[in-house]
Protein backbone atom coordinates (compact mmCIF):
# COMPACT_ATOMS: atom_id res chain seq x y z
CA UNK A 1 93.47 97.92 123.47
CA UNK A 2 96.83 96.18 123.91
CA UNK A 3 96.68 93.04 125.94
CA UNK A 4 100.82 92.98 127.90
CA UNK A 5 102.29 90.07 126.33
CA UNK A 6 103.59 89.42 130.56
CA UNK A 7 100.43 87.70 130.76
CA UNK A 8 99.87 84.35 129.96
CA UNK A 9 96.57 83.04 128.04
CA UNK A 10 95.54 81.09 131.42
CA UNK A 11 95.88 84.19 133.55
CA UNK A 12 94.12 86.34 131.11
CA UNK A 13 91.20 83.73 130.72
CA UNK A 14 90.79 83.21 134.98
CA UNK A 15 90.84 87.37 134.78
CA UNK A 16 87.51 87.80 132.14
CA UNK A 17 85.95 84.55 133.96
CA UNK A 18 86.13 86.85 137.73
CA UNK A 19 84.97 89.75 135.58
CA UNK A 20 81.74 88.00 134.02
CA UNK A 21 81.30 86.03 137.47
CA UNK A 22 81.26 89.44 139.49
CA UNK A 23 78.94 90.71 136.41
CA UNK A 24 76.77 87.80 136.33
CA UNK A 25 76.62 88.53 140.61
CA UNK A 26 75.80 92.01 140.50
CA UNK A 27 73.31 91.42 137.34
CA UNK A 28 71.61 88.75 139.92
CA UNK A 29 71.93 91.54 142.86
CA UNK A 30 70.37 94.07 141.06
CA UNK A 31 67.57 92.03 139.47
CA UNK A 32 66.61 90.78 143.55
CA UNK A 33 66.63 94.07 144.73
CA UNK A 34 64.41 95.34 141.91
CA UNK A 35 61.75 92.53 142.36
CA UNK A 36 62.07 93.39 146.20
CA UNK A 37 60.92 96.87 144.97
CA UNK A 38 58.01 96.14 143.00
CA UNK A 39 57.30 93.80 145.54
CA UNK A 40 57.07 96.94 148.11
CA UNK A 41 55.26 99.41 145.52
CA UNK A 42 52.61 96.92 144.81
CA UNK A 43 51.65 96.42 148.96
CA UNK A 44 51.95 100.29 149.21
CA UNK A 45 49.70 101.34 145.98
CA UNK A 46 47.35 98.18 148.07
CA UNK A 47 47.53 99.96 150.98
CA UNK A 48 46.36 103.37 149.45
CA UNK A 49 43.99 102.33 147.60
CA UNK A 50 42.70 100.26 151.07
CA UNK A 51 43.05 104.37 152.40
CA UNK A 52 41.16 105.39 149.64
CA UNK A 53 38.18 102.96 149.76
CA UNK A 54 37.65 103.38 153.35
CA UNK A 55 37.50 106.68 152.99
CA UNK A 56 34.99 106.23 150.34
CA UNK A 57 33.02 104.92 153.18
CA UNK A 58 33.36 107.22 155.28
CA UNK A 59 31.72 110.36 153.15
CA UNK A 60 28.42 108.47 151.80
């Protein structure tokens, strides 16, 4: 990979830092929405098994 020599050190340095800002930003995006996620698996495996045992119940 050839870096164009019309660049200058400064403006090549601000471009990775917007790169690994917007990385670090969709890393912490991602992450959120994933723990949102397991957050909303766990209360709907609680809520089946909730089902589950009332139905329990409801045969014996």
């Amino acid at each position: 990979m050839e870096i164009n020599k019309g660049f200058s050190l400064l403006e090549i340095l601000i471009a990775l830092l917007l790169v690994g800002s917007g990385s670090v930003g969709l890393f912490t995006a991602l992450w959120h929405s994933s723990h949102q996620l397991n957050e909303s698996l766990g209360q709907f495996s609680q809520f089946i098994i909730n089902i589950n045992q009332q139905e329990g119940r409801g045969l014996s």
